[in-house]
PDB file of N, CA and C in Angstrom:
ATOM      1  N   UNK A   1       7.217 123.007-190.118  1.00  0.00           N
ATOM      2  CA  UNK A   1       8.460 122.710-190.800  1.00  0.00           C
ATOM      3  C   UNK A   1       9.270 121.728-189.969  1.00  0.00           C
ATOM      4  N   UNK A   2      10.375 121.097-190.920  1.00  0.00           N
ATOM      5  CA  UNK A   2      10.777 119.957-189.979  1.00  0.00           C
ATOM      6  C   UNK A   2      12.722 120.534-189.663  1.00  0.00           C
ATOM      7  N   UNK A   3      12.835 121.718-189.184  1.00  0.00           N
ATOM      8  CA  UNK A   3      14.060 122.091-189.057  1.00  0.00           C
ATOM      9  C   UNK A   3      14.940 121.255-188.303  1.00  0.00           C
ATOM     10  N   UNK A   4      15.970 121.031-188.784  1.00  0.00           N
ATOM     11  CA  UNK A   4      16.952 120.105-188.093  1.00  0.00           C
ATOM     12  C   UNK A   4      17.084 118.604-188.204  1.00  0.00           C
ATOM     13  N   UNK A   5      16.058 117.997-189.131  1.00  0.00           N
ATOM     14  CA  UNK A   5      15.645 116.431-189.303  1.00  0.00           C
ATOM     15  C   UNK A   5      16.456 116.399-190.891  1.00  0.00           C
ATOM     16  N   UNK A   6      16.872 115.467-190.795  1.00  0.00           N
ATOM     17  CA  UNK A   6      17.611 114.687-191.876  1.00  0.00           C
ATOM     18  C   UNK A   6      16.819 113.668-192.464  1.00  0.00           C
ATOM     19  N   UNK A   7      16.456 113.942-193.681  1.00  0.00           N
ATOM     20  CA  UNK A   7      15.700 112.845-194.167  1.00  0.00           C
ATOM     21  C   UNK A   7      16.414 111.888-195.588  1.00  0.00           C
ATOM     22  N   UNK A   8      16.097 111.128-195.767  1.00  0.00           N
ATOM     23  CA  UNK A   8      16.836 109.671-196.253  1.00  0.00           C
ATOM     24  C   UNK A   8      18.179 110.158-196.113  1.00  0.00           C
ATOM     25  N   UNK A   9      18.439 109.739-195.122  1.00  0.00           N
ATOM     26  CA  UNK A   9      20.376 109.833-195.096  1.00  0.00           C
ATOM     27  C   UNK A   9      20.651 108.311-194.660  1.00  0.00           C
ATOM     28  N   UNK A  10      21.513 107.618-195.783  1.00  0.00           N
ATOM     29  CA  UNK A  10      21.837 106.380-195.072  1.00  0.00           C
ATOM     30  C   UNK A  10      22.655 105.967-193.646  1.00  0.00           C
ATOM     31  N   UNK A  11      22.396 104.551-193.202  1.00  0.00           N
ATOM     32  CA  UNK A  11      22.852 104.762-191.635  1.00  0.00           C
ATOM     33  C   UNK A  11      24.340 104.590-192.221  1.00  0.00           C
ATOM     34  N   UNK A  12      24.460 105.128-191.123  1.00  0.00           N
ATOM     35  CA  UNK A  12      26.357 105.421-190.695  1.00  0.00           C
ATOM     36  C   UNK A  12      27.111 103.968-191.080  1.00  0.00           C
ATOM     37  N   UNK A  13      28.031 103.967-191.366  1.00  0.00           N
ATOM     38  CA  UNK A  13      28.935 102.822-191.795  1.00  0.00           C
ATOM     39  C   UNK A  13      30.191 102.577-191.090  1.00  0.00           C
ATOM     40  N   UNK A  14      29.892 101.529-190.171  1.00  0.00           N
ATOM     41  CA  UNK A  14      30.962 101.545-189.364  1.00  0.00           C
ATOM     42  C   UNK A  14      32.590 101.202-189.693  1.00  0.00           C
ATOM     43  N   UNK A  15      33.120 102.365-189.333  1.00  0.00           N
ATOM     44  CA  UNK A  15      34.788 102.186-189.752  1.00  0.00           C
ATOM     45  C   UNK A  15      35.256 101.320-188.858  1.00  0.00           C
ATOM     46  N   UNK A  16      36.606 100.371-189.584  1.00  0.00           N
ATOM     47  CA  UNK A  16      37.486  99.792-188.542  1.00  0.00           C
ATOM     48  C   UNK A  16      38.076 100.278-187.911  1.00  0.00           C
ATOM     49  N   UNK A  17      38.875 100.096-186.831  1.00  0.00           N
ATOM     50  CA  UNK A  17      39.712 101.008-186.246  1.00  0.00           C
ATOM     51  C   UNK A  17      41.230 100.339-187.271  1.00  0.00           C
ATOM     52  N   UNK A  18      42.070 101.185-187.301  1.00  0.00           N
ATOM     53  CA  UNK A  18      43.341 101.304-187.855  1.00  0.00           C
ATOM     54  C   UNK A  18      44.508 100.288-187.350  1.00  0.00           C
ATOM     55  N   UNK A  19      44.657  99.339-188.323  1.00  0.00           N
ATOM     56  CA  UNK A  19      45.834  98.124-187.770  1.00  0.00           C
ATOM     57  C   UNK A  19      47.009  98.760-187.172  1.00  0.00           C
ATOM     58  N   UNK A  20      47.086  98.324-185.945  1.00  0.00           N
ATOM     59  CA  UNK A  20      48.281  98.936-184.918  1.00  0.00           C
ATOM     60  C   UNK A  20      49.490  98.495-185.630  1.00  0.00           C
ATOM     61  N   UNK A  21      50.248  99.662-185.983  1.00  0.00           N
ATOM     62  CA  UNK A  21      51.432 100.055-186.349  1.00  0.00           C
ATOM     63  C   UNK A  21      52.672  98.940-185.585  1.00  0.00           C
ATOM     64  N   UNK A  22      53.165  98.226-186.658  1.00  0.00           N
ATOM     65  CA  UNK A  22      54.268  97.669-186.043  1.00  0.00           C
ATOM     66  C   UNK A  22      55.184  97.958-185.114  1.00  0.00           C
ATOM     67  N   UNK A  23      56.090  97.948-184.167  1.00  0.00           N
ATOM     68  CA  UNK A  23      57.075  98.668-183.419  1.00  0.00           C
ATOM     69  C   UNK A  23      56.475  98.845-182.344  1.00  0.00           C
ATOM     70  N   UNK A  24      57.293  99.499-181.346  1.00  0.00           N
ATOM     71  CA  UNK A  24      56.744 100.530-180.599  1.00  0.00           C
ATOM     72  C   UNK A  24      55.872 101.765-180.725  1.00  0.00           C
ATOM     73  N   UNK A  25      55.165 101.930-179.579  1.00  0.00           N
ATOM     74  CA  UNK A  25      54.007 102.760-179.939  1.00  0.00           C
ATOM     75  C   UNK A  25      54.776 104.526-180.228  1.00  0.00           C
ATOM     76  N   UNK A  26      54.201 105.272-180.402  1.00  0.00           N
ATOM     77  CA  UNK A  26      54.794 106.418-180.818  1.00  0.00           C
ATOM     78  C   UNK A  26      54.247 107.232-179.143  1.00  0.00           C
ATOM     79  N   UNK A  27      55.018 107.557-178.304  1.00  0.00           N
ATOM     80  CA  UNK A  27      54.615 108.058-177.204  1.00  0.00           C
ATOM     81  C   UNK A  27      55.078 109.516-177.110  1.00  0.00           C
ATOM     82  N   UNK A  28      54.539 110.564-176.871  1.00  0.00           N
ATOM     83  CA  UNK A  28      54.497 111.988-177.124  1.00  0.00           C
ATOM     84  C   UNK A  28      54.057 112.545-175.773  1.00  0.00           C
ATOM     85  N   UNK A  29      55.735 113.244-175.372  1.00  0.00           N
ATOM     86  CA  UNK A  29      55.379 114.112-173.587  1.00  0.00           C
ATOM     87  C   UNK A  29      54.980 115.329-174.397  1.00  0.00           C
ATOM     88  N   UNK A  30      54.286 116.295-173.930  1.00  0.00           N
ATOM     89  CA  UNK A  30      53.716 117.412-174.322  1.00  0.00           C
ATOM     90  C   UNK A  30      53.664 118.106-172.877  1.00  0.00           C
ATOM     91  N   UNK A  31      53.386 119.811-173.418  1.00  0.00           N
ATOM     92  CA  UNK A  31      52.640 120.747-172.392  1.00  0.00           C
ATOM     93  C   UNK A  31      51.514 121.425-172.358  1.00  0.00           C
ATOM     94  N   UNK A  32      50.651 121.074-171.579  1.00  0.00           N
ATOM     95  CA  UNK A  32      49.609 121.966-171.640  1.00  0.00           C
ATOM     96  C   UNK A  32      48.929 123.145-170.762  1.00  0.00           C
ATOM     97  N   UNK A  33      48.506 124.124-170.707  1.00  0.00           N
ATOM     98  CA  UNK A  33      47.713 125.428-169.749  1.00  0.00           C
ATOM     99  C   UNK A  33      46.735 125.560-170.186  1.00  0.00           C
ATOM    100  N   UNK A  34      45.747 125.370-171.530  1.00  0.00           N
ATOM    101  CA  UNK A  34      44.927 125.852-171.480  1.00  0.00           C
ATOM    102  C   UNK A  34      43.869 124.941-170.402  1.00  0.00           C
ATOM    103  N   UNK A  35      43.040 125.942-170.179  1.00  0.00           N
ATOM    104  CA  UNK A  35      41.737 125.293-169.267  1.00  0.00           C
ATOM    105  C   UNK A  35      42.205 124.881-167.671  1.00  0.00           C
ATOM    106  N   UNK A  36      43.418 125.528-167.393  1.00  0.00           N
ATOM    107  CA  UNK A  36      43.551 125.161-165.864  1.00  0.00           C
ATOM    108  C   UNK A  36      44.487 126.607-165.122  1.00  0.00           C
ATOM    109  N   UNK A  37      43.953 127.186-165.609  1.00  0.00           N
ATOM    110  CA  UNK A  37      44.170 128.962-165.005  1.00  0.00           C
ATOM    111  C   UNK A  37      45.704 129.130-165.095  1.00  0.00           C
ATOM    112  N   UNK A  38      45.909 129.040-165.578  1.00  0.00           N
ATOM    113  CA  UNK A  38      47.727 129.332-166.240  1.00  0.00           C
ATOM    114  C   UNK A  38      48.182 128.627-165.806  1.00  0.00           C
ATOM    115  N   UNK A  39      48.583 127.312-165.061  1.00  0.00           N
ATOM    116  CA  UNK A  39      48.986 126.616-164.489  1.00  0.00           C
ATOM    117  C   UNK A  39      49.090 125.302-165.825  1.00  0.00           C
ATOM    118  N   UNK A  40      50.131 124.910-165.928  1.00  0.00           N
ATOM    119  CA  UNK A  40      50.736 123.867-166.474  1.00  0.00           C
ATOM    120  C   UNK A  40      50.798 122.819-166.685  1.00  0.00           C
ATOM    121  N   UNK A  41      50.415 121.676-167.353  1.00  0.00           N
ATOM    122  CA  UNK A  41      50.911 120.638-167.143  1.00  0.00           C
ATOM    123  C   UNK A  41      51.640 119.500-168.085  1.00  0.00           C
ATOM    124  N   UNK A  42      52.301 118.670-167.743  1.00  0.00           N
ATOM    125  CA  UNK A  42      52.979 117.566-168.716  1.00  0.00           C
ATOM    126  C   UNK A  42      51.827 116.552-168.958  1.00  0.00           C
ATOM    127  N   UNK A  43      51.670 116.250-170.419  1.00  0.00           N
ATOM    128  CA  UNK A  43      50.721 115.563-170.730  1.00  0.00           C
ATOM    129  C   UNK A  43      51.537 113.917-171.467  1.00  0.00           C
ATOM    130  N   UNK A  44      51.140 113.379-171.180  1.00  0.00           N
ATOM    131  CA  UNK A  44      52.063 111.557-171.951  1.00  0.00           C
ATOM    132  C   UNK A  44      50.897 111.408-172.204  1.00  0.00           C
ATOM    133  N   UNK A  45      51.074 111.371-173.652  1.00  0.00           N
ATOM    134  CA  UNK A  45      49.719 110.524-174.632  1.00  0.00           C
ATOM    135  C   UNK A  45      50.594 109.280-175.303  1.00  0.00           C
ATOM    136  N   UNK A  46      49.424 108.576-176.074  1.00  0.00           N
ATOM    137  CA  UNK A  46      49.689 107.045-177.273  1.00  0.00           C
ATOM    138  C   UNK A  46      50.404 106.182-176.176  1.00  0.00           C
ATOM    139  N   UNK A  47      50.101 105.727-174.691  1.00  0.00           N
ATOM    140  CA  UNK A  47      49.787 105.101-174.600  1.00  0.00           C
ATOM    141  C   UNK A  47      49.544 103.906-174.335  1.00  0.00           C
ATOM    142  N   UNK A  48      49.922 102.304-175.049  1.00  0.00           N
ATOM    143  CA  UNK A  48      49.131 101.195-175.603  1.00  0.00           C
ATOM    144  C   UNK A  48      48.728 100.546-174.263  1.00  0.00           C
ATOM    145  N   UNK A  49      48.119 101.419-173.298  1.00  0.00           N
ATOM    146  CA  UNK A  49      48.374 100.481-171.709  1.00  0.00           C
ATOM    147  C   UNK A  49      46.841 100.444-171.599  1.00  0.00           C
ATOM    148  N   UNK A  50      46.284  99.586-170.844  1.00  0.00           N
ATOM    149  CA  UNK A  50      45.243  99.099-169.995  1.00  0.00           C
ATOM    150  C   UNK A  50      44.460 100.615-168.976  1.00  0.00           C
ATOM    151  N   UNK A  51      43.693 100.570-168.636  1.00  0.00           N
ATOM    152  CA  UNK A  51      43.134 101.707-167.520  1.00  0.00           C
ATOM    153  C   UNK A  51      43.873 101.523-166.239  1.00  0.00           C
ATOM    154  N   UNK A  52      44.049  99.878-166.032  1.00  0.00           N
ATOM    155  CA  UNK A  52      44.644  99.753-164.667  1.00  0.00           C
ATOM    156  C   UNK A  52      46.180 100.132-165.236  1.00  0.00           C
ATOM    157  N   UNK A  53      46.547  99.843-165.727  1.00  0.00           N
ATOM    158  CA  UNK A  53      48.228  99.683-166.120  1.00  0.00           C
ATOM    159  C   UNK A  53      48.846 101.242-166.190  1.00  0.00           C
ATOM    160  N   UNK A  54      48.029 102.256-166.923  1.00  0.00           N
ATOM    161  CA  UNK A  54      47.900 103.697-167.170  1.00  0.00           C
ATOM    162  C   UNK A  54      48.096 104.144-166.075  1.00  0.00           C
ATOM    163  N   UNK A  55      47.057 103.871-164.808  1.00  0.00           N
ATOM    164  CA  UNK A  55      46.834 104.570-163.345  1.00  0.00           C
ATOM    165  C   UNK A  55      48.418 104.038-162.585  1.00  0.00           C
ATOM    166  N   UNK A  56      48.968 102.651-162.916  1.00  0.00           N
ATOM    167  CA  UNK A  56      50.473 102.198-162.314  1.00  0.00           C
ATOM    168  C   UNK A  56      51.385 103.024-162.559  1.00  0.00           C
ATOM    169  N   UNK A  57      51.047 103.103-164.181  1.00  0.00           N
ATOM    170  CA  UNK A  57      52.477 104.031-164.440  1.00  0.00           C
ATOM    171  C   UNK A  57      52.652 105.845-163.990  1.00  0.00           C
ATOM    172  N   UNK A  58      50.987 106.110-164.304  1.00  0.00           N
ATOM    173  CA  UNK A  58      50.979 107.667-163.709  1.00  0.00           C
ATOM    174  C   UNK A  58      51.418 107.630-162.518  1.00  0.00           C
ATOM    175  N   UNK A  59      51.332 106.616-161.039  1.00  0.00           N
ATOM    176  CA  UNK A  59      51.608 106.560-159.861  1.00  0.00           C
ATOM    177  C   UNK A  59      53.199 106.806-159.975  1.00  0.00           C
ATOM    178  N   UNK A  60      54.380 105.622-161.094  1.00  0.00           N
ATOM    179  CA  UNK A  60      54.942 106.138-160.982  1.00  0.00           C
ATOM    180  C   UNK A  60      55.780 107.325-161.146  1.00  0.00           C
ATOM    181  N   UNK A  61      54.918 107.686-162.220  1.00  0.00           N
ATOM    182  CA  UNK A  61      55.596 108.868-162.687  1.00  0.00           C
ATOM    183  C   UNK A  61      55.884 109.994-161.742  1.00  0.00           C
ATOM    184  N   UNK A  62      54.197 109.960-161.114  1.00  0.00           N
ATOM    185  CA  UNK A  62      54.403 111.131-160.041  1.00  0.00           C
ATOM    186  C   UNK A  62      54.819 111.201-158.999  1.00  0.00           C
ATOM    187  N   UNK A  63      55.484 110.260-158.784  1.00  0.00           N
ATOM    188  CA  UNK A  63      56.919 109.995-157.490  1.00  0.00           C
ATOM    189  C   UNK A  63      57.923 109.948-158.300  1.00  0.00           C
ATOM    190  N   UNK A  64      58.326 109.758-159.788  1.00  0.00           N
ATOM    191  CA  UNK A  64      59.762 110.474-159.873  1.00  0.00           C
ATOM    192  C   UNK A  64      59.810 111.591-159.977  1.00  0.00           C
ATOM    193  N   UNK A  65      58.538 112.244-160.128  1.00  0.00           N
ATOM    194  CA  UNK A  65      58.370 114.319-160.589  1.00  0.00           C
ATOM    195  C   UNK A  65      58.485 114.667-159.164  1.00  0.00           C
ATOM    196  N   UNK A  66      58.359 114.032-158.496  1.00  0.00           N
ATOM    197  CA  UNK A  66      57.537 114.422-156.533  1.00  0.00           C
ATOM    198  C   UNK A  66      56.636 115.812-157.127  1.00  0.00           C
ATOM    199  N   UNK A  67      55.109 115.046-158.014  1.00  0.00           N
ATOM    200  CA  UNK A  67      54.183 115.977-158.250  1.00  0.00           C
ATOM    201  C   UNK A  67      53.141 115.152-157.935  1.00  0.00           C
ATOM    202  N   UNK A  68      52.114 115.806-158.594  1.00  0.00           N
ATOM    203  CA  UNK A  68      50.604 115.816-158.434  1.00  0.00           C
ATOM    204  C   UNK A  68      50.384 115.156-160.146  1.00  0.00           C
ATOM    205  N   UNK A  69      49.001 114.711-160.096  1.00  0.00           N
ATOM    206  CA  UNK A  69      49.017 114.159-161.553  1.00  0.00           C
ATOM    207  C   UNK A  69      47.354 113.400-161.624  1.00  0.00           C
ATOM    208  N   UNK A  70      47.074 113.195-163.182  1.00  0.00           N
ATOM    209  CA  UNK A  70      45.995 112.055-162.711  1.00  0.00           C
ATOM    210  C   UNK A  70      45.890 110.905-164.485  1.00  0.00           C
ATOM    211  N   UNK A  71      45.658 110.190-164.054  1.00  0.00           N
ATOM    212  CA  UNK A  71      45.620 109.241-165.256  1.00  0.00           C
ATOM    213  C   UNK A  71      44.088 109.207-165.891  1.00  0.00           C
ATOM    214  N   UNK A  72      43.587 109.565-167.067  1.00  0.00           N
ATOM    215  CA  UNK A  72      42.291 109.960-167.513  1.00  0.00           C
ATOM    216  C   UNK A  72      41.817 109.951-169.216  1.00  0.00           C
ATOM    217  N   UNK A  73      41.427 109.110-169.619  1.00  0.00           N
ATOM    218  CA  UNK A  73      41.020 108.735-171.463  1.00  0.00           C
ATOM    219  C   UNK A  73      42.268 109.035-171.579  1.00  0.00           C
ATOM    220  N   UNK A  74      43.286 107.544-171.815  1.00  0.00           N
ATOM    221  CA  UNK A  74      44.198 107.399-171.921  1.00  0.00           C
ATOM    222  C   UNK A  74      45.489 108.647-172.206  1.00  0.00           C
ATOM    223  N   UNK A  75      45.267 108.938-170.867  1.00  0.00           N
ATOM    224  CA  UNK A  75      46.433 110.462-171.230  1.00  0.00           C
ATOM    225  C   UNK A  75      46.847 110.148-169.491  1.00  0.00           C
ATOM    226  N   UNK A  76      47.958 110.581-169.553  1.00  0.00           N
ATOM    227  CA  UNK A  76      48.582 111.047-168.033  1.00  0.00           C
ATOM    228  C   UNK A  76      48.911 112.172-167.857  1.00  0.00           C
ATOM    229  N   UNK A  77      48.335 113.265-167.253  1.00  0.00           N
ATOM    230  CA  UNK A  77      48.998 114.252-166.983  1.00  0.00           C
ATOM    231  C   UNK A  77      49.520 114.374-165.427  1.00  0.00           C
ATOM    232  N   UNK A  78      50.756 115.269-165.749  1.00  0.00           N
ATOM    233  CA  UNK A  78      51.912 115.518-164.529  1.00  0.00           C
ATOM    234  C   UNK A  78      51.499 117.155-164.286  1.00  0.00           C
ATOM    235  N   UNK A  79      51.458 117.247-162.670  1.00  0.00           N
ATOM    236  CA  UNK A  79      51.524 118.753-162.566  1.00  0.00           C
ATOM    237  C   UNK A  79      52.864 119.392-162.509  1.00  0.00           C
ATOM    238  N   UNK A  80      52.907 120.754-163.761  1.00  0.00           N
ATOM    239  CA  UNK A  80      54.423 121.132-163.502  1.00  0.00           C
ATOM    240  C   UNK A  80      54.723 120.660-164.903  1.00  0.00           C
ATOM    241  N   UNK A  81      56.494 121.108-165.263  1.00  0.00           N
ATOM    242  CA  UNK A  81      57.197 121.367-166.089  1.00  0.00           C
ATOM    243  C   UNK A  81      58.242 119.630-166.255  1.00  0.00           C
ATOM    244  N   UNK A  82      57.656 119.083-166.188  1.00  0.00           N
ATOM    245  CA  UNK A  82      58.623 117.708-166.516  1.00  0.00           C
ATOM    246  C   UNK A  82      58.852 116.623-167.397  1.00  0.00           C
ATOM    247  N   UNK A  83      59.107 117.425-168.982  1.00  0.00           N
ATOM    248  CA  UNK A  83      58.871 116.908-170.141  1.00  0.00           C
ATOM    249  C   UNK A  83      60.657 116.600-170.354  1.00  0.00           C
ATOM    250  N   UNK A  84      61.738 116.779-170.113  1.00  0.00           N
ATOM    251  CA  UNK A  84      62.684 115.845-169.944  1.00  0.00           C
ATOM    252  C   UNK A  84      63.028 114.747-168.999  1.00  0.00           C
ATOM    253  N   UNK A  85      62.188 115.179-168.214  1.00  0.00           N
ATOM    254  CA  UNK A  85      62.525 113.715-167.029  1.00  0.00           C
ATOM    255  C   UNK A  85      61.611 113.080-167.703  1.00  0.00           C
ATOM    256  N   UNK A  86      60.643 112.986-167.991  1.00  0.00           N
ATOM    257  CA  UNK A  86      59.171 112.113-168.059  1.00  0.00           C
ATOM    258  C   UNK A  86      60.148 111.579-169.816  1.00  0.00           C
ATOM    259  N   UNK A  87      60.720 111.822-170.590  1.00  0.00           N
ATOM    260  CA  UNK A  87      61.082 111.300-171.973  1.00  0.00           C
ATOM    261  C   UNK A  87      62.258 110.336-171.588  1.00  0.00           C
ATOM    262  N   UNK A  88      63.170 111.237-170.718  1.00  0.00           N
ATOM    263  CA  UNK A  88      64.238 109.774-169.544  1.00  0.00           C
ATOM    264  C   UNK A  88      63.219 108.603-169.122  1.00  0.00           C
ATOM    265  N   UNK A  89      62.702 108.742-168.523  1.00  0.00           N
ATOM    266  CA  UNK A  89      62.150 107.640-167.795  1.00  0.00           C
ATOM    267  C   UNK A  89      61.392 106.912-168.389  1.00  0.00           C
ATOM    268  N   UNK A  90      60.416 107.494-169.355  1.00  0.00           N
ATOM    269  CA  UNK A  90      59.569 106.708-170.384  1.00  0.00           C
ATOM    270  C   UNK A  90      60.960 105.668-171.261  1.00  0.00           C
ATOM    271  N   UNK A  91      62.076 105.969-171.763  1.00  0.00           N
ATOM    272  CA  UNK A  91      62.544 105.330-172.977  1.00  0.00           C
ATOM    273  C   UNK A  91      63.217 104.226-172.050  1.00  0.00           C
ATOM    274  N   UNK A  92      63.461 104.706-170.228  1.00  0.00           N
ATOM    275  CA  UNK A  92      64.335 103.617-169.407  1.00  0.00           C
ATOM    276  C   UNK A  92      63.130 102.141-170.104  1.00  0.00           C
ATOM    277  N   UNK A  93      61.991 102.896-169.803  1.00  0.00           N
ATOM    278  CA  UNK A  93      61.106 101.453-169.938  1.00  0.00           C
ATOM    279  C   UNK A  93      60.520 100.970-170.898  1.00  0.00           C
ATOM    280  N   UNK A  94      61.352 101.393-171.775  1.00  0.00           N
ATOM    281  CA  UNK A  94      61.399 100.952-173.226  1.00  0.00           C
ATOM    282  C   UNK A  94      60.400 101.535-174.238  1.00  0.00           C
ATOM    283  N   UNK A  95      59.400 102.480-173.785  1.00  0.00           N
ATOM    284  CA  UNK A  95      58.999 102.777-174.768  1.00  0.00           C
ATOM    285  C   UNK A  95      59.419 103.978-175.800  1.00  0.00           C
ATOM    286  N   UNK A  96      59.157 104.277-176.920  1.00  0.00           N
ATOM    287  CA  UNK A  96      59.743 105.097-178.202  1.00  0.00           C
ATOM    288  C   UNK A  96      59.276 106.390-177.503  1.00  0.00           C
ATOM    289  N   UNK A  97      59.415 107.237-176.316  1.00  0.00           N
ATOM    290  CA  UNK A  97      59.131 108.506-176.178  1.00  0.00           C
ATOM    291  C   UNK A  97      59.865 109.566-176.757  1.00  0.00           C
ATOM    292  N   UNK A  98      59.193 110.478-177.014  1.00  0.00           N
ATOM    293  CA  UNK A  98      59.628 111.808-177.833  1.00  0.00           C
ATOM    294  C   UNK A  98      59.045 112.888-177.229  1.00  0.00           C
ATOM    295  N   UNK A  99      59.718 114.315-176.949  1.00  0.00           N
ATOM    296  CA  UNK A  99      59.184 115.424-176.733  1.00  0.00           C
ATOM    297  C   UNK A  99      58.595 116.171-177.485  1.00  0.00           C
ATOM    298  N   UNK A 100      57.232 116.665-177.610  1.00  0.00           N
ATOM    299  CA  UNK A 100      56.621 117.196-178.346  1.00  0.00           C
ATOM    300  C   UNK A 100      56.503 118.453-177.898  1.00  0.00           C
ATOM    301  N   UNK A 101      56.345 119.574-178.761  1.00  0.00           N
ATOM    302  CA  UNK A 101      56.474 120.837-178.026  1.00  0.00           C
ATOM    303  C   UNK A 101      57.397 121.436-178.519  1.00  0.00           C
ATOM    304  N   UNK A 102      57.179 123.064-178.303  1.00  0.00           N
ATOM    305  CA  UNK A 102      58.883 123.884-178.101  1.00  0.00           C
ATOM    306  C   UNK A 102      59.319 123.642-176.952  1.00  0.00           C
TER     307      UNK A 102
END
């Protein structure tokens, strides 16, 4: 028997990616614990930065938190509770940040 084989299925059809939204990007501080033993962290997603540019800004971020942090598939996370400073400092530099979360 041929379990698990797909037969005549046409090939995949490649989607475009989605025309970037006029404006500023929509930038979202969040919190997260799961998967790091109850321990916390501030997550900044959306973004629109470079790998190198991402790793600049996480640097600075984590000298205005005086935390720990790492820049990784376009996300920054902050170690610790710093989802109003991190929405201050994101909008100083112009981007549309918002707190996401309770």
């Amino acid at each position: 028997s041929y379990r698990g084989v797909v037969m005549n299925r046409p090939p995949p059809v490649p989607t475009r990616p989605a025309a970037a939204p006029s404006g500023p990007a929509k930038v979202r501080v969040g919190r997260q614990v799961a998967g790091r033993g109850g321990k916390g962290v501030t997550v900044v997603t959306g973004l629109p930065l470079s790998a190198a540019e991402l790793e600049a800004l996480a640097t600075q971020l984590k000298k205005i938190c005086g935390a720990g942090g790492a820049a990784r598939d376009g996300v920054i996370e902050i170690q610790g509770e710093h989802r109003d400073r991190l929405v201050a400092e994101l909008q100083k530099l112009g981007y549309d940040a918002k707190r996401a979360g309770g």
